[in-house]
Protein backbone atom coordinates (compact mmCIF):
# COMPACT_ATOMS: atom_id res chain seq x y z
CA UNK A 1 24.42 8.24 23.53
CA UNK A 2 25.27 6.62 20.14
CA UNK A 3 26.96 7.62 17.64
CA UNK A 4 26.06 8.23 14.05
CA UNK A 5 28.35 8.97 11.02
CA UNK A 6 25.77 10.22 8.93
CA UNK A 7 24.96 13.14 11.43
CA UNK A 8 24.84 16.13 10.02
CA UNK A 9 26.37 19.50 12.09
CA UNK A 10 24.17 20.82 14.68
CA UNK A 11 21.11 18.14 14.49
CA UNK A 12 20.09 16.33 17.43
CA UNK A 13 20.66 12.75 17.90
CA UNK A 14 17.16 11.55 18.95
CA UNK A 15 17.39 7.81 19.26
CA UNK A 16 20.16 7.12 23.06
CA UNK A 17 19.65 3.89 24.08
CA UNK A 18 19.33 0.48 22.70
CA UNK A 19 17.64 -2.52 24.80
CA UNK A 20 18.30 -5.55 23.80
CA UNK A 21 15.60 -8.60 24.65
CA UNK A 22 15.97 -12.15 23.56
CA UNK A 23 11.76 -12.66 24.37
CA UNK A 24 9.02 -10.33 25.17
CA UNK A 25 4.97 -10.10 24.07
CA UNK A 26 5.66 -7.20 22.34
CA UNK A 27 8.16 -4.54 21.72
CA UNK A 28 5.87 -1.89 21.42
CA UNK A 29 3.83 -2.91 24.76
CA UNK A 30 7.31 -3.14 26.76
CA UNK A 31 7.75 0.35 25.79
CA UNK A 32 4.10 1.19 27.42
CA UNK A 33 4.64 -0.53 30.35
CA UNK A 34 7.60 1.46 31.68
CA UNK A 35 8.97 4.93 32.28
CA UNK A 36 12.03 5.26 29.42
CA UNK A 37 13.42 7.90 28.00
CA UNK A 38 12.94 9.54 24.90
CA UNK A 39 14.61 7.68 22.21
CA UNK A 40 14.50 4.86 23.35
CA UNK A 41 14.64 1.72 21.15
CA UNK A 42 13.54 -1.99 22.01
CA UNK A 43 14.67 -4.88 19.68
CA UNK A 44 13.96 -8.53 20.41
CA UNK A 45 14.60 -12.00 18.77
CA UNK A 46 11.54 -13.45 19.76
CA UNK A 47 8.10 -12.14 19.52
CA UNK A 48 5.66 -13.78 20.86
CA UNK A 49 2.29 -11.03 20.93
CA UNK A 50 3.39 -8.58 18.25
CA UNK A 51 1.03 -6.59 17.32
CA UNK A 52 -0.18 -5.14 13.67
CA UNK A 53 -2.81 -2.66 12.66
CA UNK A 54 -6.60 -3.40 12.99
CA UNK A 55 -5.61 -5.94 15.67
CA UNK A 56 -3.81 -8.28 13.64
CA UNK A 57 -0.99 -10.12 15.03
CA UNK A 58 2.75 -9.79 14.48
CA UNK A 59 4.22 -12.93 16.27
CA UNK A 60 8.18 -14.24 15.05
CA UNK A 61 10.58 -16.34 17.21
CA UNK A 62 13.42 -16.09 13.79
CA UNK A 63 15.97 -14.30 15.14
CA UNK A 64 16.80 -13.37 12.05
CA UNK A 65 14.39 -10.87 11.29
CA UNK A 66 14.83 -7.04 12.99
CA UNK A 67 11.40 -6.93 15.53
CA UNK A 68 12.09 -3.86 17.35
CA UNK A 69 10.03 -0.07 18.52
CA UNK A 70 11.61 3.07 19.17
CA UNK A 71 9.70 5.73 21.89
CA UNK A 72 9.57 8.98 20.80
CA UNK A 73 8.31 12.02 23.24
CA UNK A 74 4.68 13.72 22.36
CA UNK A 75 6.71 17.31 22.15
CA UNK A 76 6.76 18.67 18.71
CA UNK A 77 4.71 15.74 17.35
CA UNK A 78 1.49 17.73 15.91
CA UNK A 79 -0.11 15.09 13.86
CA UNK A 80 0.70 11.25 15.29
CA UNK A 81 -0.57 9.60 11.44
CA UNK A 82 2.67 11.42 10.44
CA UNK A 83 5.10 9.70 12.32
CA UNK A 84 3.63 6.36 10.59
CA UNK A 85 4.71 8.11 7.34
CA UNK A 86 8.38 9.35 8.46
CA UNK A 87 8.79 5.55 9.72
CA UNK A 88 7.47 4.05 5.92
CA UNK A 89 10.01 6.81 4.38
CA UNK A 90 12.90 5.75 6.79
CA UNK A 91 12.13 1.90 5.81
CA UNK A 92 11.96 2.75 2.25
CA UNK A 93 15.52 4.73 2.51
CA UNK A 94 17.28 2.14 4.72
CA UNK A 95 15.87 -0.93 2.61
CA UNK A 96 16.74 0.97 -0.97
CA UNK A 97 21.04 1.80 1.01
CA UNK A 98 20.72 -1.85 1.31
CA UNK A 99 20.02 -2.71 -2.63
CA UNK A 100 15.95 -3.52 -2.29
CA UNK A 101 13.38 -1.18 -4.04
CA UNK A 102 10.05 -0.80 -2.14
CA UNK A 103 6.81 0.38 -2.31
CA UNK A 104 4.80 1.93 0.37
CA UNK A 105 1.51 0.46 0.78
CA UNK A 106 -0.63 3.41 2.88
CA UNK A 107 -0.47 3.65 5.53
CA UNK A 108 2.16 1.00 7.06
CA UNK A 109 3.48 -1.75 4.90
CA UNK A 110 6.76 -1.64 2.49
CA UNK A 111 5.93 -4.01 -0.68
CA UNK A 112 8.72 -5.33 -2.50
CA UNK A 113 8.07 -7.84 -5.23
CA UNK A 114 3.73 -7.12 -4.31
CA UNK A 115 4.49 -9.12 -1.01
CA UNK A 116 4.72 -7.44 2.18
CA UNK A 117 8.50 -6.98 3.67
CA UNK A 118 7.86 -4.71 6.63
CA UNK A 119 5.06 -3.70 8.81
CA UNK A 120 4.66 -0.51 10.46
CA UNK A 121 2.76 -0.05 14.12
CA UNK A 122 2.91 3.61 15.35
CA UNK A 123 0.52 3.41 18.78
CA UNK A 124 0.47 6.27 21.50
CA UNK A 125 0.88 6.54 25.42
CA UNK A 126 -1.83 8.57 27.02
CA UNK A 127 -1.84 9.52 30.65
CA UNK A 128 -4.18 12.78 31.18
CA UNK A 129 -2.65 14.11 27.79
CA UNK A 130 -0.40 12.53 24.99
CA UNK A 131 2.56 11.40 26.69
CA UNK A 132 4.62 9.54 24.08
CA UNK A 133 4.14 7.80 20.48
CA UNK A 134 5.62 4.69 20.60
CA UNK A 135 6.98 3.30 16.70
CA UNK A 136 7.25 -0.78 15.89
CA UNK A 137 8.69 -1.55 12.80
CA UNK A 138 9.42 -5.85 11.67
CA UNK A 139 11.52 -6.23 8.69
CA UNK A 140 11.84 -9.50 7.53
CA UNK A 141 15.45 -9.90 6.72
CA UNK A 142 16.64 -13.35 6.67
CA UNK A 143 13.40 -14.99 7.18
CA UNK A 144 13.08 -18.04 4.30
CA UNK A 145 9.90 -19.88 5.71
CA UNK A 146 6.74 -17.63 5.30
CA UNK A 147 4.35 -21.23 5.73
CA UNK A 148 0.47 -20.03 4.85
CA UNK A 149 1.76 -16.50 3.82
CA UNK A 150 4.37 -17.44 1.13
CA UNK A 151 2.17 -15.44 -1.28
CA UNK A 152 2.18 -12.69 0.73
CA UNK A 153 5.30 -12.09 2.45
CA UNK A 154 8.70 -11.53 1.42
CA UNK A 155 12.52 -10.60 2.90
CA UNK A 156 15.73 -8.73 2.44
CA UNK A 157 17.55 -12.28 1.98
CA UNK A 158 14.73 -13.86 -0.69
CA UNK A 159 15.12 -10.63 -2.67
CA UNK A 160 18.73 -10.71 -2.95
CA UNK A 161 19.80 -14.17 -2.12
CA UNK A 162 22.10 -13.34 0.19
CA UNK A 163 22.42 -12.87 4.04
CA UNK A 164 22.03 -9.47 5.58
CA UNK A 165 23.34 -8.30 8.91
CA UNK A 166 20.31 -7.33 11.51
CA UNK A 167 22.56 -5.24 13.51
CA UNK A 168 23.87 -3.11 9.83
CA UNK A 169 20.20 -2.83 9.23
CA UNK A 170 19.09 -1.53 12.63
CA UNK A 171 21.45 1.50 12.79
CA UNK A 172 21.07 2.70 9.31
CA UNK A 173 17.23 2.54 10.31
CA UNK A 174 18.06 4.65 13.24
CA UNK A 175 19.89 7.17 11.23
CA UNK A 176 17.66 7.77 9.19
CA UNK A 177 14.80 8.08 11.69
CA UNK A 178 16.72 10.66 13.01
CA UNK A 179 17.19 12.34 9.88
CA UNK A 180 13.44 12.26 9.55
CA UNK A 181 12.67 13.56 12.86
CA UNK A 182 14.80 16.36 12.88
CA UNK A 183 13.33 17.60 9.66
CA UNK A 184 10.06 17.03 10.96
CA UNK A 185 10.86 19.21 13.93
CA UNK A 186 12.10 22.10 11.58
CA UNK A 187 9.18 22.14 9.90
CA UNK A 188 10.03 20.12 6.84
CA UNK A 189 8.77 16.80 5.57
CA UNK A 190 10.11 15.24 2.68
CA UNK A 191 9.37 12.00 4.03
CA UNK A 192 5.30 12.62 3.37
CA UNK A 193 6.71 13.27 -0.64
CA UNK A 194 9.08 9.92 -0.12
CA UNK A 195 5.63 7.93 0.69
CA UNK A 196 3.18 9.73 -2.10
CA UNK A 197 5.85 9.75 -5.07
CA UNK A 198 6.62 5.95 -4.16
CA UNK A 199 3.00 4.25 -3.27
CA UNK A 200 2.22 0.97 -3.56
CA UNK A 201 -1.57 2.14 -4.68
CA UNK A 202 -0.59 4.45 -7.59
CA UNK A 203 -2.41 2.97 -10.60
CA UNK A 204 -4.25 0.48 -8.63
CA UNK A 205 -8.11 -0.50 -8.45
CA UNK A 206 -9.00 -0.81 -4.41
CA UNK A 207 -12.42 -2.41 -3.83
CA UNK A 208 -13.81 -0.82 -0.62
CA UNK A 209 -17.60 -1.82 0.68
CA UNK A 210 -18.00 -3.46 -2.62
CA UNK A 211 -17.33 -0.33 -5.14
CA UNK A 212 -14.39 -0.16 -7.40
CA UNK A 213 -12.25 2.96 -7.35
CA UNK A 214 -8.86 4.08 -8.50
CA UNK A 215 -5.52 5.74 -6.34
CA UNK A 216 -5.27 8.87 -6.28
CA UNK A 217 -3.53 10.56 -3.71
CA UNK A 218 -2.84 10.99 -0.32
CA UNK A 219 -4.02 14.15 1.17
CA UNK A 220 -2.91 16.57 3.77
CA UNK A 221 -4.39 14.60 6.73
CA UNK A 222 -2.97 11.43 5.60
CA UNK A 223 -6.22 10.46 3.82
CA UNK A 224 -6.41 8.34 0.89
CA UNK A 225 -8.26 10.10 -1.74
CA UNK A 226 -9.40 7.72 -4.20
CA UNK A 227 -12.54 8.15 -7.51
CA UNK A 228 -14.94 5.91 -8.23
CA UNK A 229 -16.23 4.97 -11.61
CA UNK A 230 -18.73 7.72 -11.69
CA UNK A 231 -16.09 10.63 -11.30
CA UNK A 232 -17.10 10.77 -7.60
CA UNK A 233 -13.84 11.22 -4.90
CA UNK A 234 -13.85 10.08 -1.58
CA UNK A 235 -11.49 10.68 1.24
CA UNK A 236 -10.65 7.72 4.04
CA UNK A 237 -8.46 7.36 7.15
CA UNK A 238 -6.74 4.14 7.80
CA UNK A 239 -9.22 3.69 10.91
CA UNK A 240 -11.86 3.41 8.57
CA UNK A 241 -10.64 0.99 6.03
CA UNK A 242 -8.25 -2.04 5.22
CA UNK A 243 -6.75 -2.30 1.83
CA UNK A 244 -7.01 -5.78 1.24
CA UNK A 245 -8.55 -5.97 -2.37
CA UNK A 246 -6.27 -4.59 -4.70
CA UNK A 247 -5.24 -5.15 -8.15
């Protein structure tokens, strides 16, 4: 079981076991593919069929960046789009402990500087019921070289100019994951007011099938509620759209 200093009295420590891979397809599949316990976490150097949302790809072989899913068991989990938003919140806290303010970009990228730093992959396990929800989360921490997507992506080290420890990074994560999930399993979830009161999208214009409307909010059901020029609100789950026009 490991250890955590920020534990508080009488919370359980979720996260037991850390695997350690050097290569693997993906982190999050690896998880699927076998029968681990609850809490356990996966973290690799190399990446070679990562996975993102909508079926984009996630593939790294820099060592230097933290690639790694955590498994977490279907009991007490009641809505599965929440765990996506206790994973942004526990990003957002680790990144901000480490000196980087983000922004969280619904429903499973951290901005920092309007590129993307981390991405966010919360998939499920499904025998006859829900067996397990399985968490990936990239950070790009030391990561200089972004090639085609220096526009776009960022990391801890370009931010800051300075070298971060992967290992430093990976347990505060896991602290506060914990954190999260225990509060989630009391009933409380500050994390949901974490992603809301820190969007990427507030005062943004998002072009979705060709109309312009504004940020609103994000609703109970993890919905982005958004207005369009003629007063008119609208409600959409991240299965139905892709925020990639926005300014």
């Amino acid at each position: 079981m490991l250890y955590f200093e920020r534990q508080r009295v009488g919370d359980k420590v979720f996260v037991r076991r850390i695997i350690r891979l050097n290569k693997v397809d993906s982190t999050n599949e690896y998880l699927k593919r076998g029968n681990f316990e609850f809490g356990t976490v996966v973290t690799v150097k190399e990446q070679t069929a990562g996975k993102g949302r909508l079926g984009r790809t996630w593939i790294s072989d820099d060592s230097d960046n933290l690639m790694m899913s955590v498994l977490l068991k279907s009991t007490g989990i009641q809505n599965v789009w929440e765990i996506g938003f206790l994973a942004a919140a526990s990003v957002y806290k680790t990144l901000r402990e480490f000196g980087i303010e983000s922004k969280i970009k619904w429903p499973n990228d951290l901005i920092v500087s309007n590129k993307k730093i981390t991405g966010i992959l919360v998939e499920t396990k499904i025998n006859e019921s829900l067996e397990s929800v399985i968490v990936g989360i990239g950070i790009n921490v030391n990561m200089m070289n972004f090639g085609d997507l220096e526009l776009k992506a960022t990391s801890m080290k370009k931010e800051k100019s300075k070298d971060f420890d992967c290992d430093k990074i990976l347990f505060a994560l896991l602290e506060n994951i914990n954190y999260y999930i225990n509060e989630y399993l009391m009933g409380y979830k500050s994390f949901l007011d974490i992603c809301k009161s820190n969007s990427y999208l507030i005062g943004k214009k998002i072009s979705i099938g060709g109309r312009i409307y504004s940020y609103m909010d994000i609703n109970d059901l993890g919905e982005i509620i958004v207005i369009d020029e003629d007063g008119k609100t609208s409600c959409y789950s991240p299965n139905e759209i892709s925020l990639e026009d926005i300014y």
